[in-house]
C-alpha atoms as a PDB file:
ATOM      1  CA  UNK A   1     118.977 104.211  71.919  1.00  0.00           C
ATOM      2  CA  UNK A   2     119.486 101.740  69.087  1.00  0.00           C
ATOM      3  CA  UNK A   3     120.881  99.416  71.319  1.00  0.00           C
ATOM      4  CA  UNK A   4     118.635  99.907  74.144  1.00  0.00           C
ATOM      5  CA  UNK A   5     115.118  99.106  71.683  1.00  0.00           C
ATOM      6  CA  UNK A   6     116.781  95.929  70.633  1.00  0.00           C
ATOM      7  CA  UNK A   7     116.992  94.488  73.886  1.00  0.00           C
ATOM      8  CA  UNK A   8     112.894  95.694  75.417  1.00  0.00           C
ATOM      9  CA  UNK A   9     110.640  92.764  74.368  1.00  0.00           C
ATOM     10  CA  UNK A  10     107.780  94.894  75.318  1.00  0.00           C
ATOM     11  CA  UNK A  11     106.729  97.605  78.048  1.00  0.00           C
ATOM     12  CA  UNK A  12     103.381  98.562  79.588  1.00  0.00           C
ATOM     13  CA  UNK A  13     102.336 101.625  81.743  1.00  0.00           C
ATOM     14  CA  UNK A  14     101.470 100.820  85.219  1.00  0.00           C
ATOM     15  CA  UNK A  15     100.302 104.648  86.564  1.00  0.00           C
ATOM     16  CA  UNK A  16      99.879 108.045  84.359  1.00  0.00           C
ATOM     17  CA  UNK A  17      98.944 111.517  85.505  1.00  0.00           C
ATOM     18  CA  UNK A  18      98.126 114.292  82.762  1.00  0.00           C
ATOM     19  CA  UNK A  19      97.835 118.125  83.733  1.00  0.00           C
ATOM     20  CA  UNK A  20      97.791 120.581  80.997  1.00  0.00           C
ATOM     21  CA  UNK A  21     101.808 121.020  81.659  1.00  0.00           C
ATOM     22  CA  UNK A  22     102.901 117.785  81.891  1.00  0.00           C
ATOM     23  CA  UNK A  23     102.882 114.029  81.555  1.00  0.00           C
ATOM     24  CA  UNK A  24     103.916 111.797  84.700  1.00  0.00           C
ATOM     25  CA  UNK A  25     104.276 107.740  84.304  1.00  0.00           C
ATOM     26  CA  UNK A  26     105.238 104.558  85.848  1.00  0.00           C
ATOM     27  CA  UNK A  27     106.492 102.237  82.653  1.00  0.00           C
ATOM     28  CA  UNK A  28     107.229  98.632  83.443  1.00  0.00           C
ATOM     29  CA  UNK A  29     109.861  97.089  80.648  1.00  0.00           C
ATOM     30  CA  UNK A  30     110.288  93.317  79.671  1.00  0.00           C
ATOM     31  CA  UNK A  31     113.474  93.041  78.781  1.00  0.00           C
ATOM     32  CA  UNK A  32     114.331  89.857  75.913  1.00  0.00           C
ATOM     33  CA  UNK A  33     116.230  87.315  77.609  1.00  0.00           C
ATOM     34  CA  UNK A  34     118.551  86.193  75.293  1.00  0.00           C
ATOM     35  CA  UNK A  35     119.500  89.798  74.121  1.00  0.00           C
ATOM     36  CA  UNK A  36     119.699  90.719  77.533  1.00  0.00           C
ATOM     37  CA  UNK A  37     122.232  87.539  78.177  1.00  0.00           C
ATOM     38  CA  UNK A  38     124.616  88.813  75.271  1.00  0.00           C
ATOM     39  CA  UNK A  39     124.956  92.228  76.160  1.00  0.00           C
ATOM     40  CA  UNK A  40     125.971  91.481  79.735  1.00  0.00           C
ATOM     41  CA  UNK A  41     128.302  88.972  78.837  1.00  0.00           C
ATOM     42  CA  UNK A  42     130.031  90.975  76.193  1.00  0.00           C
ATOM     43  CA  UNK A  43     130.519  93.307  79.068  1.00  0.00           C
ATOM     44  CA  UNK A  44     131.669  90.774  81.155  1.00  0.00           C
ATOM     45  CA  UNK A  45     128.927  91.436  83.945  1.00  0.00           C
ATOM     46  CA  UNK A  46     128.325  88.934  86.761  1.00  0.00           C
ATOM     47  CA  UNK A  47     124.254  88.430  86.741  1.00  0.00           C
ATOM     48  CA  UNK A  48     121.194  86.273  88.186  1.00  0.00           C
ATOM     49  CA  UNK A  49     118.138  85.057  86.986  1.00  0.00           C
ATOM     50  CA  UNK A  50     116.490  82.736  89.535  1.00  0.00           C
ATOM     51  CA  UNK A  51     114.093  83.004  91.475  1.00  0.00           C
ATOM     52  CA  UNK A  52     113.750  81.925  94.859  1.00  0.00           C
ATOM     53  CA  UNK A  53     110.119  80.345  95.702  1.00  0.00           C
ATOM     54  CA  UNK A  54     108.546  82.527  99.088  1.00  0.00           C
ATOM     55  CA  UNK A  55     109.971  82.469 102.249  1.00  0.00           C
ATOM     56  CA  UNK A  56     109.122  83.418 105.242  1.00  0.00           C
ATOM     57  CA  UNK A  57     111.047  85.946 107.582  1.00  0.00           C
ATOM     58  CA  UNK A  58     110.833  85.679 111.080  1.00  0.00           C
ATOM     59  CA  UNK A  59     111.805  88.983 112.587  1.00  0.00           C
ATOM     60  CA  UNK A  60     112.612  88.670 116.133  1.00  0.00           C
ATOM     61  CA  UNK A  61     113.865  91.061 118.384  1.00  0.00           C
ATOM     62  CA  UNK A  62     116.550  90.465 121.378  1.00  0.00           C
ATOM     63  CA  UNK A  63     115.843  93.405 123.943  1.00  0.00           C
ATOM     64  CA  UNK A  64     117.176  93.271 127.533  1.00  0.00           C
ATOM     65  CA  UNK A  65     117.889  88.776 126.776  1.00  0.00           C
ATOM     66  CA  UNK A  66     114.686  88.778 126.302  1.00  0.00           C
ATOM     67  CA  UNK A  67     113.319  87.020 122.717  1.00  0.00           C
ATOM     68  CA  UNK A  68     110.479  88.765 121.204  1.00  0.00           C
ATOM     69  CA  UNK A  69     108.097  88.226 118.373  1.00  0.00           C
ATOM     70  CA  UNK A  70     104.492  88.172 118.625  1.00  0.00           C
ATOM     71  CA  UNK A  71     104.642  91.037 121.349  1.00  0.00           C
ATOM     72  CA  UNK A  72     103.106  94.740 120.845  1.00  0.00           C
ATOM     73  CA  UNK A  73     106.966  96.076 121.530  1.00  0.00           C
ATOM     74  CA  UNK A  74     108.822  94.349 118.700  1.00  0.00           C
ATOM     75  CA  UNK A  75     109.422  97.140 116.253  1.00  0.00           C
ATOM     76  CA  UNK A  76     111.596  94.991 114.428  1.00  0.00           C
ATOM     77  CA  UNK A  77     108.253  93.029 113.272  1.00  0.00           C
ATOM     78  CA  UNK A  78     106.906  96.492 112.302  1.00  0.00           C
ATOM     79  CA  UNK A  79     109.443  97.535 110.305  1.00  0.00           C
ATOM     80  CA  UNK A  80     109.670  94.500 108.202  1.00  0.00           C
ATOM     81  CA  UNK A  81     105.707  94.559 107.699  1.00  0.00           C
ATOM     82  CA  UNK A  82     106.246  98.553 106.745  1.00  0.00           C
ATOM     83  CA  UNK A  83     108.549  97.117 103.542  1.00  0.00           C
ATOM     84  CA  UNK A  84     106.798  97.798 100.223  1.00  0.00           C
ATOM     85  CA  UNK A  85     105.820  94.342  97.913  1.00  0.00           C
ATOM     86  CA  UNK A  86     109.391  92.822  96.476  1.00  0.00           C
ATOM     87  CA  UNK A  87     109.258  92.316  92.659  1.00  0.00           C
ATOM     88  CA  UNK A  88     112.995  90.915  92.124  1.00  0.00           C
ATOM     89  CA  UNK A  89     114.610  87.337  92.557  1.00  0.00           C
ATOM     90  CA  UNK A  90     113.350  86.899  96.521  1.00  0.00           C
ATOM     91  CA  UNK A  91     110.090  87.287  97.086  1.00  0.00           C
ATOM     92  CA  UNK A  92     109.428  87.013 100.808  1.00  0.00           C
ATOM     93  CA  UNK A  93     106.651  86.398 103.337  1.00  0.00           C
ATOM     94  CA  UNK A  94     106.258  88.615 106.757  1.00  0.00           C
ATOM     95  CA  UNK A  95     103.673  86.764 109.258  1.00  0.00           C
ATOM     96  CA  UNK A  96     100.568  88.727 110.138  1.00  0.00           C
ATOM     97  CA  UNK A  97     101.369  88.199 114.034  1.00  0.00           C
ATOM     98  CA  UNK A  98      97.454  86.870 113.952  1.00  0.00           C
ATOM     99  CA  UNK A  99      96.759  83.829 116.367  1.00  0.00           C
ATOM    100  CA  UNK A 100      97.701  81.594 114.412  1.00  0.00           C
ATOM    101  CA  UNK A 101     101.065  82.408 114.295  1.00  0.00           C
ATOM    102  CA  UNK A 102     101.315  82.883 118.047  1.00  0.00           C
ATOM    103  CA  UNK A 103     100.134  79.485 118.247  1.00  0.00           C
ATOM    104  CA  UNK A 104     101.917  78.262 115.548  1.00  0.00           C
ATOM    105  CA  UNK A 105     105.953  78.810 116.686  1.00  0.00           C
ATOM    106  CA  UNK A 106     107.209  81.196 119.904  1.00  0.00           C
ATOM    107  CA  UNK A 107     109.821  83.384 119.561  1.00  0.00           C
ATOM    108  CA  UNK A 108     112.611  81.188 121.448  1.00  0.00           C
ATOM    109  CA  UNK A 109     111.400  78.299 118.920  1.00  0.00           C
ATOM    110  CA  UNK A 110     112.360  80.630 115.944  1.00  0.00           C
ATOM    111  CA  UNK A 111     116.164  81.317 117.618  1.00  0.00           C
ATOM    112  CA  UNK A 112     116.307  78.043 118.074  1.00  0.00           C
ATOM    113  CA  UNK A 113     114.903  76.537 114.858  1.00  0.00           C
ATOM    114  CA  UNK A 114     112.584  74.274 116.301  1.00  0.00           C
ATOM    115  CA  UNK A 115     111.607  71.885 112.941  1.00  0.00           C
ATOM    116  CA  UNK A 116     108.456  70.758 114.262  1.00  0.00           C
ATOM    117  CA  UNK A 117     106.460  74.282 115.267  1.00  0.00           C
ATOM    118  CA  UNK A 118     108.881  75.935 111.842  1.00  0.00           C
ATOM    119  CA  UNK A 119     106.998  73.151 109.701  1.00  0.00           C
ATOM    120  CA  UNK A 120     103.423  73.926 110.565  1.00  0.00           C
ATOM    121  CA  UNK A 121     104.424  78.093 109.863  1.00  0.00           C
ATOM    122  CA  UNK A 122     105.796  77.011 106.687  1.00  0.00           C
ATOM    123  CA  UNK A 123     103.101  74.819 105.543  1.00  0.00           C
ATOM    124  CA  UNK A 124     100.711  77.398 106.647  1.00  0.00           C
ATOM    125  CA  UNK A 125     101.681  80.284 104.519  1.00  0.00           C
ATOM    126  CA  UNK A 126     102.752  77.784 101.825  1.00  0.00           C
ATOM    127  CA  UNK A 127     106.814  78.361 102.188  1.00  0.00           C
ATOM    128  CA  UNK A 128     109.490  75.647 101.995  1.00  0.00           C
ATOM    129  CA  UNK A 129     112.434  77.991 103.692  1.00  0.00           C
ATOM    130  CA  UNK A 130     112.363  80.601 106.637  1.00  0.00           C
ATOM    131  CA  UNK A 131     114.998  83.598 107.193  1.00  0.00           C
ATOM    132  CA  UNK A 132     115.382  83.939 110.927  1.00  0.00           C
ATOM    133  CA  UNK A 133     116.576  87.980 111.087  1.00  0.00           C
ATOM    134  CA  UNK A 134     117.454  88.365 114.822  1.00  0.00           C
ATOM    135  CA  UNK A 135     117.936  92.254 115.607  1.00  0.00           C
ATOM    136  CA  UNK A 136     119.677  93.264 118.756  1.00  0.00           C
ATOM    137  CA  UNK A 137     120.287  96.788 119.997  1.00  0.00           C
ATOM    138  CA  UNK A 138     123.354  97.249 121.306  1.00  0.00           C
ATOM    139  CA  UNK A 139     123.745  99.221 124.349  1.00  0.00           C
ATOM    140  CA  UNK A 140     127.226 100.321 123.708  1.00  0.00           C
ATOM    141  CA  UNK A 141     127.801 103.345 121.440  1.00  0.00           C
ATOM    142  CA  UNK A 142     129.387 103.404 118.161  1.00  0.00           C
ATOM    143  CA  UNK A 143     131.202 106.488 118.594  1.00  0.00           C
ATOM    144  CA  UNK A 144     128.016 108.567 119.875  1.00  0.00           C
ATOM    145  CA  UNK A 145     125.297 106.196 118.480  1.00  0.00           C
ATOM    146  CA  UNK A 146     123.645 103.335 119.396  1.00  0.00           C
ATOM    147  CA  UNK A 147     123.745 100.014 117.126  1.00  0.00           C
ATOM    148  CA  UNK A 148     121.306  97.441 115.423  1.00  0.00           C
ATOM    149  CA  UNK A 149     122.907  94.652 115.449  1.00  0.00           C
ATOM    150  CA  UNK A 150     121.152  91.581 112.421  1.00  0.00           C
ATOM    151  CA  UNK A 151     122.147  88.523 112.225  1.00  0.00           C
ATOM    152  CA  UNK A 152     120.193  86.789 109.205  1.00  0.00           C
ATOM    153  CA  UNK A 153     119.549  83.201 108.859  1.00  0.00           C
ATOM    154  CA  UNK A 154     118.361  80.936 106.348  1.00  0.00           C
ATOM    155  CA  UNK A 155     117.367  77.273 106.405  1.00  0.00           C
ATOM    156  CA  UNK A 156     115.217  75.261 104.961  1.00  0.00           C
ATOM    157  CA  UNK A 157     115.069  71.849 102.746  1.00  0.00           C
ATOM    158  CA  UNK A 158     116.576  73.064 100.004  1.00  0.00           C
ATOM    159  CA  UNK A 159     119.259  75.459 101.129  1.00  0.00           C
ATOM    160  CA  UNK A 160     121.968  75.471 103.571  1.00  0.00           C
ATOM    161  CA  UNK A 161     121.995  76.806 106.352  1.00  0.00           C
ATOM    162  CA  UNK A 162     124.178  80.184 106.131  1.00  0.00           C
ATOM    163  CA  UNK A 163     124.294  83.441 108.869  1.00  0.00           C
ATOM    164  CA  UNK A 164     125.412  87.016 107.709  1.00  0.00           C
ATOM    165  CA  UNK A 165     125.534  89.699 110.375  1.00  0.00           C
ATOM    166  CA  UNK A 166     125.560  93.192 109.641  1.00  0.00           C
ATOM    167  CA  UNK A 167     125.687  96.677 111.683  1.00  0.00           C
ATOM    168  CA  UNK A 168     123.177  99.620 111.891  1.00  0.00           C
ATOM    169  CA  UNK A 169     124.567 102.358 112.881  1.00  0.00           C
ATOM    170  CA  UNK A 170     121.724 105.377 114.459  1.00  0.00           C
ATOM    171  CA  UNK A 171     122.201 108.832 112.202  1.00  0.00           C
ATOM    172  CA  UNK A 172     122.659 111.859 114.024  1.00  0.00           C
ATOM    173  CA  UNK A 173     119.091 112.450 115.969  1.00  0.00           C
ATOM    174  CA  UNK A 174     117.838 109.243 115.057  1.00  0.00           C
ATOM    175  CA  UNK A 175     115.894 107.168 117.625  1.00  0.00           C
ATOM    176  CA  UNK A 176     116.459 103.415 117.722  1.00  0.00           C
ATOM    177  CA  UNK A 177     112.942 102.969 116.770  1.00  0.00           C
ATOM    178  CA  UNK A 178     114.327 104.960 113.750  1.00  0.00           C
ATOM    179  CA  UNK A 179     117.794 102.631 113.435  1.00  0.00           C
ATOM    180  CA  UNK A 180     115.712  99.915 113.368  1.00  0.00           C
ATOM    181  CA  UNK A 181     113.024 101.049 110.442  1.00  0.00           C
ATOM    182  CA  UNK A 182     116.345 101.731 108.270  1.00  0.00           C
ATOM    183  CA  UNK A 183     117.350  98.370 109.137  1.00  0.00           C
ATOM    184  CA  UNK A 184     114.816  96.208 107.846  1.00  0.00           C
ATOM    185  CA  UNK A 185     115.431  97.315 104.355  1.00  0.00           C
ATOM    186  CA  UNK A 186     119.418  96.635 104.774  1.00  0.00           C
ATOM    187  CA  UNK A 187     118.842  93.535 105.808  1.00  0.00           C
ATOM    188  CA  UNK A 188     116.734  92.497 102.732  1.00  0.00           C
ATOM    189  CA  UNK A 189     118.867  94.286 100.482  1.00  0.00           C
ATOM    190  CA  UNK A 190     121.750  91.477 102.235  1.00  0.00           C
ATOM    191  CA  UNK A 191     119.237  88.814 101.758  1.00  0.00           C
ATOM    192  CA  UNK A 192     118.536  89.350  98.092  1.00  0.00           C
ATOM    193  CA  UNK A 193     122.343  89.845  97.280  1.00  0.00           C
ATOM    194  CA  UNK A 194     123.641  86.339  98.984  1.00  0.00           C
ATOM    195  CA  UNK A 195     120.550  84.931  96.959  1.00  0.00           C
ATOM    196  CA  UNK A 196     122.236  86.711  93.436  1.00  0.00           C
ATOM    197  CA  UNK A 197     125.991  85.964  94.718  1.00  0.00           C
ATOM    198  CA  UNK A 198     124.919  82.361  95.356  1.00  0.00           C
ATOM    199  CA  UNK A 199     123.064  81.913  91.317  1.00  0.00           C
ATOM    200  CA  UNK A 200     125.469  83.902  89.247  1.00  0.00           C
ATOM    201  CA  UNK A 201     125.506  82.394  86.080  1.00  0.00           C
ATOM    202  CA  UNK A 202     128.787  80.935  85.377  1.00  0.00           C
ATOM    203  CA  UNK A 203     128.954  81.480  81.164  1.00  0.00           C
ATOM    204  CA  UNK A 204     132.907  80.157  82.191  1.00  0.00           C
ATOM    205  CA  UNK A 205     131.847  76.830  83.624  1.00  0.00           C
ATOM    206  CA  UNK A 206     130.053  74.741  80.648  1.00  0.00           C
ATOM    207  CA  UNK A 207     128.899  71.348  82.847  1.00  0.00           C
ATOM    208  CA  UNK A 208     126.836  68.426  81.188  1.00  0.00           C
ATOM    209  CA  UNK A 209     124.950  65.348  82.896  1.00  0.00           C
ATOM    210  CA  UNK A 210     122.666  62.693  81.403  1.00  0.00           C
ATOM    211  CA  UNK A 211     119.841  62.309  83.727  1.00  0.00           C
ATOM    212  CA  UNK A 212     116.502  59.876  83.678  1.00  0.00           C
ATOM    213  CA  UNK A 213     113.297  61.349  84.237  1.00  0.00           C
ATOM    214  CA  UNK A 214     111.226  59.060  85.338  1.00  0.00           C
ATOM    215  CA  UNK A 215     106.796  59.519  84.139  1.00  0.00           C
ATOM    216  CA  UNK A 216     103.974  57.730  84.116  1.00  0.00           C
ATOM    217  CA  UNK A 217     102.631  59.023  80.918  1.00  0.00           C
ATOM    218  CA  UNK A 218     103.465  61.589  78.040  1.00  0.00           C
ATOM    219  CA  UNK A 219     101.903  64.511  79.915  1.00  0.00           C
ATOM    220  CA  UNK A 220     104.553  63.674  82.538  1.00  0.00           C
ATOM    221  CA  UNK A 221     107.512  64.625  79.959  1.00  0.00           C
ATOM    222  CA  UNK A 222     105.472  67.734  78.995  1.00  0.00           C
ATOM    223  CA  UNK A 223     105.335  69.141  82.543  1.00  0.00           C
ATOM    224  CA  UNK A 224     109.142  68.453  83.083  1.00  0.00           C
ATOM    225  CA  UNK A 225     110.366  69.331  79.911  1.00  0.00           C
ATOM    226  CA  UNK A 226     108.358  72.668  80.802  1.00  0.00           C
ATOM    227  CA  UNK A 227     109.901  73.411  84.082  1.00  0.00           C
ATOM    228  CA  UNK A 228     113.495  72.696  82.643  1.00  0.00           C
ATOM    229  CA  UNK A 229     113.344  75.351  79.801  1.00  0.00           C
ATOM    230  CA  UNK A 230     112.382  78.202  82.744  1.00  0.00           C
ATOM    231  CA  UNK A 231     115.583  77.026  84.676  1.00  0.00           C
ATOM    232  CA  UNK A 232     118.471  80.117  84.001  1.00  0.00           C
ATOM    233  CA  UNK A 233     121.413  77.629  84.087  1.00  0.00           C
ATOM    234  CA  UNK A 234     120.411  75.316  81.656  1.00  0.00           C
ATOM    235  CA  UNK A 235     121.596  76.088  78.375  1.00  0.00           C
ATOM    236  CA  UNK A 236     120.373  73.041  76.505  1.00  0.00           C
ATOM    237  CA  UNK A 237     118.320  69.986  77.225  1.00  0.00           C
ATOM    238  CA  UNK A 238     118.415  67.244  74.771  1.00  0.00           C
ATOM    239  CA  UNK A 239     116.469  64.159  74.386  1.00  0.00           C
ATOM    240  CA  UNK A 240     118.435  61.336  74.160  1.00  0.00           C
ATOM    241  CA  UNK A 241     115.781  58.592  74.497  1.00  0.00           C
ATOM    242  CA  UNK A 242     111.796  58.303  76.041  1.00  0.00           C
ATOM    243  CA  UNK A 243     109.305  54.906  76.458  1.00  0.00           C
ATOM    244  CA  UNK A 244     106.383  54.504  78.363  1.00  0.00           C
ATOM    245  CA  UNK A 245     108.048  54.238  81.871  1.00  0.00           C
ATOM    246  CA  UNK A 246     110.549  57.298  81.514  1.00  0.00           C
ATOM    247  CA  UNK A 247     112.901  59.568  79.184  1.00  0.00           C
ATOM    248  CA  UNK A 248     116.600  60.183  79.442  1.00  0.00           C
ATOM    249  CA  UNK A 249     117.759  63.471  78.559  1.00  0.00           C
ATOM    250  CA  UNK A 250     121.355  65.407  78.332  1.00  0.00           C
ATOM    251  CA  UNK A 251     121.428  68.627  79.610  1.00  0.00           C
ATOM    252  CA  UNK A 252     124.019  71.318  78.959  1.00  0.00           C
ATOM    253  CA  UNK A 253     124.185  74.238  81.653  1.00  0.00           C
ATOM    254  CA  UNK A 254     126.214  76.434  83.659  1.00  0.00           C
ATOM    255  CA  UNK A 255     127.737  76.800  86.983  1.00  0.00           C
ATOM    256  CA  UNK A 256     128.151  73.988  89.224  1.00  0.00           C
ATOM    257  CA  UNK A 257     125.857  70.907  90.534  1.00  0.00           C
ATOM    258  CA  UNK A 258     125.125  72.507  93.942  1.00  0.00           C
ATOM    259  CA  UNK A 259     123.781  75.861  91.960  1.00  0.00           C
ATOM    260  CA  UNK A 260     122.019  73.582  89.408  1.00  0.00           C
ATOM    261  CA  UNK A 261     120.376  71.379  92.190  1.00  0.00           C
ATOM    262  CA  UNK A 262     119.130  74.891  93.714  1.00  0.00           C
ATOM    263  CA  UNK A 263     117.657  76.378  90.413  1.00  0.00           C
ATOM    264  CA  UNK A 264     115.924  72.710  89.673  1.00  0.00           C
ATOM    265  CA  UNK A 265     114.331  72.944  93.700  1.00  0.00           C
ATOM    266  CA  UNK A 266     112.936  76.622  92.916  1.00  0.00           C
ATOM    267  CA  UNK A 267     110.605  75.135  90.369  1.00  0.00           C
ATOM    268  CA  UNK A 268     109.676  72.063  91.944  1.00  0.00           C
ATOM    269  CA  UNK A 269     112.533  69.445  90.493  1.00  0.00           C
ATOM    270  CA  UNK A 270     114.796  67.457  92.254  1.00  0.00           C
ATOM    271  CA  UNK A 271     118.276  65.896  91.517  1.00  0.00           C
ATOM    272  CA  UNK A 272     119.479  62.562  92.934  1.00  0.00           C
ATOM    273  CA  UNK A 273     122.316  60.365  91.662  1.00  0.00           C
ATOM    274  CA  UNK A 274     122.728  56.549  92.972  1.00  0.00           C
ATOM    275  CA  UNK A 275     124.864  53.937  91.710  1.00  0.00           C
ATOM    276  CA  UNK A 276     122.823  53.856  88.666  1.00  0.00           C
ATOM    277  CA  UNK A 277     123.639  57.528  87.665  1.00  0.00           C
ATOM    278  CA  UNK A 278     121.416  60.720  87.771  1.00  0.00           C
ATOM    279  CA  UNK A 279     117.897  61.492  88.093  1.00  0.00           C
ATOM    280  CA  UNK A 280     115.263  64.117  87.952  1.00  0.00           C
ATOM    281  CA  UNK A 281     112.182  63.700  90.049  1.00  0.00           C
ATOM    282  CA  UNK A 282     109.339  66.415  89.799  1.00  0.00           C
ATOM    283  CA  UNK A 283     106.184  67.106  91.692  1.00  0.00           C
ATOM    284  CA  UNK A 284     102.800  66.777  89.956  1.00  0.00           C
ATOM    285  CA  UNK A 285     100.402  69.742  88.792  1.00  0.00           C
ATOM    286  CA  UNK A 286      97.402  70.239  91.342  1.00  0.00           C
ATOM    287  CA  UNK A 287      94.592  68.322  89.278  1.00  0.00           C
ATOM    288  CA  UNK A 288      96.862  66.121  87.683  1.00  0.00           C
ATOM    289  CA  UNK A 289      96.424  62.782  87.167  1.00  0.00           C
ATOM    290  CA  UNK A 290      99.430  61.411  89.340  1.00  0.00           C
ATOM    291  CA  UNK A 291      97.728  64.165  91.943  1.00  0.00           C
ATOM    292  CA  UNK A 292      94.772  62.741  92.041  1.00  0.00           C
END
């Protein structure tokens, strides 16, 4: 128990119930990150801390060849607007199948990733990436019971493009309506884990790069140097030098570039190296000067 106190920063209670028998709550810990980061690396534990910004799941269903999306009939759509909120490290987006949408991308534009009519979704609901899950029932019987079929998808401007396919398989009595409710939380459960599996922190790698971050003025360095200390992978980042027209800083963190690069895009910061070595590019706050 020892143990367990020294690593809760603090805790809260989201729901209680009292009878005259008994005491029923929801408690919601914060856990103390670097605590936390010791214990699972004395016990040699893979883990992942960041966050993917929203993005936005297409669910499209494949019935008879025919793509569908928007319709009444794609219980697919249902099931993934059925899935409760998502408090981890992917926090996704389901489409309210309103007009807008219908107008905004068809359902053989999803399958086919049509960048124009995915941009104006995107921009729309304020996402950068889109996972295309494509559900197919399969006609032919795993032993006695019918198959979902998912293929997921994501792509975007900041990640590669990737597809993992997994299998549904109906229980005993179940109705495919019934396969494919059970399947929408499978597939997310795949989506968050490639997310984790693709931003484990690699306490084995140690990687260093100096990097010039360009600003227009001193609230410019604030912002960055902000955004940096939130990113999991960086351990340290020093300041080696700053003037009016920029700052050039060393930072110390974890993993690889590619993971690094991703981390930086989640909060708004982007790496780019040229012949003159590396820099860090950020976007502006809404109201800020450089915004305005």
């Amino acid at each position: 128990i020892d143990q367990i106190t020294q690593l809760v920063k603090s805790f809260g209670v989201d729901q209680e119930k009292t009878s005259a028998v008994r005491y029923l709550a929801t408690l919601r810990f914060a856990f103390d990150r670097e605590n936390m980061r010791k214990y699972l690396r004395e016990l040699n534990l893979p883990f992942a801390e960041t966050q993917s910004k929203p993005v936005l799941v297409l669910p499209v269903l494949r019935r008879a060849g025919v793509y569908l999306l928007w319709d009444a009939q794609n219980t697919w759509l249902k099931a993934w607007s059925s899935l409760p909120p998502a408090d981890g490290l992917m926090p996704i987006i389901v489409p309210k199948s309103e007009l807008a949408d219908i107008n905004d991308i068809s359902a053989d534009q999803a399958v086919h990733r049509h960048q124009e009519r995915l941009n104006v979704i995107l921009a729309r609901y304020g996402a950068t990436d889109a996972i295309l899950t494509l559900a197919t029932i399969d006609t032919r019987s795993f032993g006695n019971a019918p198959v979902v079929q998912v293929s997921i998808t994501r792509f975007g401007t900041r990640v590669a493009d990737r597809t993992t396919v997994l299998a549904v398989v109906a229980k005993p009595g179940d109705s495919i309506t019934d396969t494919i409710s059970a399947a929408a939380p499978r597939a997310f459960s795949q989506i968050e884990e490639d997310w984790k599996r693709d931003n484990l922190l690699r306490f084995d790698l140690p990687q260093e790069l100096i990097a010039v971050i360009p600003h227009n003025n001193l609230s410019d360095w604030v912002l960055m140097e902000r955004r940096l200390s939130k990113i999991a992978f960086i351990d340290v980042c020093e300041l080696l030098a700053l003037s009016r027209l920029g700052a050039t800083v060393r930072l110390r963190y974890f993993g690889n570039q590619k993971q690094l690069s991703l981390a930086l895009s989640q909060r708004d910061v982007w790496l780019a190296e040229d012949d003159k070595g590396w820099t860090l590019h950020h976007k502006p706050e809404a109201g800020s000067a450089r915004t305005r």
